[in-house]
N, C-alpha and C. Protein backbone atom coordinates (compact mmCIF):
# COMPACT_ATOMS: atom_id res chain seq x y z
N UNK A 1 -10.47 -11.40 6.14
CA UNK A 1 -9.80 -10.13 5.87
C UNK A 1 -8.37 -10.37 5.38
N UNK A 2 -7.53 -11.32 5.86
CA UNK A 2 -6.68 -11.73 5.45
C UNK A 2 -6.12 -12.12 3.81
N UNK A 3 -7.01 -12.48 3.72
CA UNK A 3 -7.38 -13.36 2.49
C UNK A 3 -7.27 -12.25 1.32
N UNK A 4 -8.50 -11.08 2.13
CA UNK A 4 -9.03 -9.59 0.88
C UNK A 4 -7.30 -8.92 0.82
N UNK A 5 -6.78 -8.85 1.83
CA UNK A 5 -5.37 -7.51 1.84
C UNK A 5 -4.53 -8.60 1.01
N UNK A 6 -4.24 -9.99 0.93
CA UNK A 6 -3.82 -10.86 0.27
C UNK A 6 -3.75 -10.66 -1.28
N UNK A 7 -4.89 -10.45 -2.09
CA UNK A 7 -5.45 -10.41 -2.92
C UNK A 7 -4.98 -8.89 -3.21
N UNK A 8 -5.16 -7.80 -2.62
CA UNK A 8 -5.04 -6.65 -2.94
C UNK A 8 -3.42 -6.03 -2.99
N UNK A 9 -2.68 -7.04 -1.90
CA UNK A 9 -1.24 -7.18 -2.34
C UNK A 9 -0.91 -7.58 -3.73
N UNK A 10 -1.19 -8.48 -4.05
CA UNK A 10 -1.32 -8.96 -5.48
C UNK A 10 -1.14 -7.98 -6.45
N UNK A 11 -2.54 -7.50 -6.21
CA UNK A 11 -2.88 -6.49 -6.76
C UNK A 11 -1.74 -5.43 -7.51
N UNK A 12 -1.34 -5.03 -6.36
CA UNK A 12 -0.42 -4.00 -6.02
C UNK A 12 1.14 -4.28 -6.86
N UNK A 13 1.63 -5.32 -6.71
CA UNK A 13 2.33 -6.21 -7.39
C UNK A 13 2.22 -5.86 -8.83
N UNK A 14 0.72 -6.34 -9.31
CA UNK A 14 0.96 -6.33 -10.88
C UNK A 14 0.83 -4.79 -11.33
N UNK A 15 0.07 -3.63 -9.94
CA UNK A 15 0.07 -2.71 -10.76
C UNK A 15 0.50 -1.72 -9.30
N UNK A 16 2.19 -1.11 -9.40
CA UNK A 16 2.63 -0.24 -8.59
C UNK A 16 1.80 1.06 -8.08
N UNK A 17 1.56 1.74 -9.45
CA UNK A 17 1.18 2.61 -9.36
C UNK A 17 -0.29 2.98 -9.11
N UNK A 18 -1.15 2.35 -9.21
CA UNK A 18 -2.28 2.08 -8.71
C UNK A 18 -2.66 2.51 -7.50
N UNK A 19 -1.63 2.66 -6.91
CA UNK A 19 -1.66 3.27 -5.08
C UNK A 19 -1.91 4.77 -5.18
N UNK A 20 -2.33 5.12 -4.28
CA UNK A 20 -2.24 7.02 -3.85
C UNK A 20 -1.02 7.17 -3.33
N UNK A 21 -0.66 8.55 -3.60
CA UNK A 21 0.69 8.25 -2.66
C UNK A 21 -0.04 9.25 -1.26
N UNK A 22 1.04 8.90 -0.29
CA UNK A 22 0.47 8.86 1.25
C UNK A 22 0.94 10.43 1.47
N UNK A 23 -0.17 11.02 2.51
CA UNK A 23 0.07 12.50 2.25
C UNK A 23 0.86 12.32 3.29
N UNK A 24 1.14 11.42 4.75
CA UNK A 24 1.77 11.97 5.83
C UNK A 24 3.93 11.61 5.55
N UNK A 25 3.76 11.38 4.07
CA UNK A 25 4.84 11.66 3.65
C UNK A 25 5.61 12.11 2.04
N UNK A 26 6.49 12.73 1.83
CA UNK A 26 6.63 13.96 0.94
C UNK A 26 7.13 13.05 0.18
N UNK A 27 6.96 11.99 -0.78
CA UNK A 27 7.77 11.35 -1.70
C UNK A 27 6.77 10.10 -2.56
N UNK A 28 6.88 10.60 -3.82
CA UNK A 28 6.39 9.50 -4.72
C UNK A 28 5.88 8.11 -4.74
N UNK A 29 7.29 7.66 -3.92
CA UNK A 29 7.59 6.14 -3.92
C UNK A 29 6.81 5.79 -2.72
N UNK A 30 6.04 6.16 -1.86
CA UNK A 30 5.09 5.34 -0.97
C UNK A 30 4.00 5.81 -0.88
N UNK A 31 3.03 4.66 -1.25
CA UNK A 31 1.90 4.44 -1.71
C UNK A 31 1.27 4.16 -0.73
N UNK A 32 -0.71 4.07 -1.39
CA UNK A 32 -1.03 3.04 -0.53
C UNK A 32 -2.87 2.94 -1.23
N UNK A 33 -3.08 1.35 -1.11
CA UNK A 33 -4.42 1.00 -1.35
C UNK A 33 -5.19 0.98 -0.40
N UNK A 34 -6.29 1.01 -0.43
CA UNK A 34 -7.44 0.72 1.03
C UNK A 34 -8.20 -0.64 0.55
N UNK A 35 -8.09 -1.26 1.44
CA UNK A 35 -8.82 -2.65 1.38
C UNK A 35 -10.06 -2.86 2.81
N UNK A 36 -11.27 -2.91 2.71
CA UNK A 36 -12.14 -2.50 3.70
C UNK A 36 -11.66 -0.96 4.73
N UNK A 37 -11.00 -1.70 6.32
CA UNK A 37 -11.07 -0.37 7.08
C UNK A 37 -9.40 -0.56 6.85
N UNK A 38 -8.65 -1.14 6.40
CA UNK A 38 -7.35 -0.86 6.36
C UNK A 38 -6.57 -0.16 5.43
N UNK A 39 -5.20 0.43 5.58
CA UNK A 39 -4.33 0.94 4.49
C UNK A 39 -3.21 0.39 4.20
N UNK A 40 -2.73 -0.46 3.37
CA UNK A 40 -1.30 -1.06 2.99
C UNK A 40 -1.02 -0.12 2.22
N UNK A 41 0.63 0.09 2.82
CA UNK A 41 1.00 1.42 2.42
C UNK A 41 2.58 0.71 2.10
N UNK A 42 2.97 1.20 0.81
CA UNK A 42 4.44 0.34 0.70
C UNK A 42 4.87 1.19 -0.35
N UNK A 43 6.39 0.69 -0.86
CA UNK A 43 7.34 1.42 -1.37
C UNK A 43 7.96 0.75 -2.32
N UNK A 44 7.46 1.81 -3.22
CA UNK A 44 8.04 1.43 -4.58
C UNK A 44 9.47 1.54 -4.43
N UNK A 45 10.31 0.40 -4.85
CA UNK A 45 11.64 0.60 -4.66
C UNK A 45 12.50 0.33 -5.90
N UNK A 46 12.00 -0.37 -6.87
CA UNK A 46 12.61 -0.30 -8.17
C UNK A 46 11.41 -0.42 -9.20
N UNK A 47 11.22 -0.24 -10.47
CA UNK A 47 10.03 -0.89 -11.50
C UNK A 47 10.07 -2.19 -11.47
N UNK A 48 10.67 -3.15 -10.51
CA UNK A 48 9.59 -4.34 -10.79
C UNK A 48 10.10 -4.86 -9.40
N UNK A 49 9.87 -4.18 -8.09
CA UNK A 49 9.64 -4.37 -6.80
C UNK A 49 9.29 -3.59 -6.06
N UNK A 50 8.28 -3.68 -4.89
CA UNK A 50 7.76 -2.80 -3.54
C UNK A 50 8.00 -3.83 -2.65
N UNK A 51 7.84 -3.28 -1.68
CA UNK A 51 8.21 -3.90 -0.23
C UNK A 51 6.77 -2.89 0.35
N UNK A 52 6.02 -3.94 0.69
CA UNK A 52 4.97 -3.61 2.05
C UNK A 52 5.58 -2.82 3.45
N UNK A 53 5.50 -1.90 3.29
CA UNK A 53 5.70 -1.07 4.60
C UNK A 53 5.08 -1.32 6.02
N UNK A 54 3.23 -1.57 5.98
CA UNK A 54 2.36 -1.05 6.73
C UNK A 54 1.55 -1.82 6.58
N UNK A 55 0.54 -2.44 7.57
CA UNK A 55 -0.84 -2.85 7.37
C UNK A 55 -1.17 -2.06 8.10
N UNK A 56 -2.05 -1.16 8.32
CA UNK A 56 -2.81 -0.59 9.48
C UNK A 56 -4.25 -0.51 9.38
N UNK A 57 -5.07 -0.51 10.70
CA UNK A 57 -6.42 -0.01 10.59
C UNK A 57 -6.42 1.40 10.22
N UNK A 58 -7.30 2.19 9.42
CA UNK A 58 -7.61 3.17 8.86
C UNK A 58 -7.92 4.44 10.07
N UNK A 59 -8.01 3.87 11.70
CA UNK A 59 -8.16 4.88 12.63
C UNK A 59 -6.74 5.15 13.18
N UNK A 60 -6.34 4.13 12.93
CA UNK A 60 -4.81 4.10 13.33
C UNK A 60 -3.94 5.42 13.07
N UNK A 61 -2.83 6.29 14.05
CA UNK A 61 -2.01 7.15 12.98
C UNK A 61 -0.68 6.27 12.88
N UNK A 62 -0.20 6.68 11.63
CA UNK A 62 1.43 6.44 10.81
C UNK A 62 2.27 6.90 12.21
């Protein structure tokens, strides 16, 4: 699993916007992909950086 959110960080990296943005907060800039039962949820902070906020399990609340 490590390995998959690894990969999907990546991901995320080459493409910001690619994320949903997160409903349990009111602003553009934080996102987030689902990778199996988890949500990495992070923040766009300039066009060519995010910072990972969150790993969480998907039952988990914010």
């Amino acid at each position: 699993m490590v390995e998959k959110i690894t990969k999907r960080s990546q991901q995320i990296a080459q493409f910001p916007f690619s994320g949903r943005t997160v409903s349990e907060f009111k602003t553009q800039q934080i996102r987030e992909v689902i990778e199996g039962n988890y949500r990495i949820i992070y923040y766009l902070k300039s066009d060519d950086q995010i910072d990972i906020i969150a790993v969480i399990h998907g039952k988990e609340n914010i």
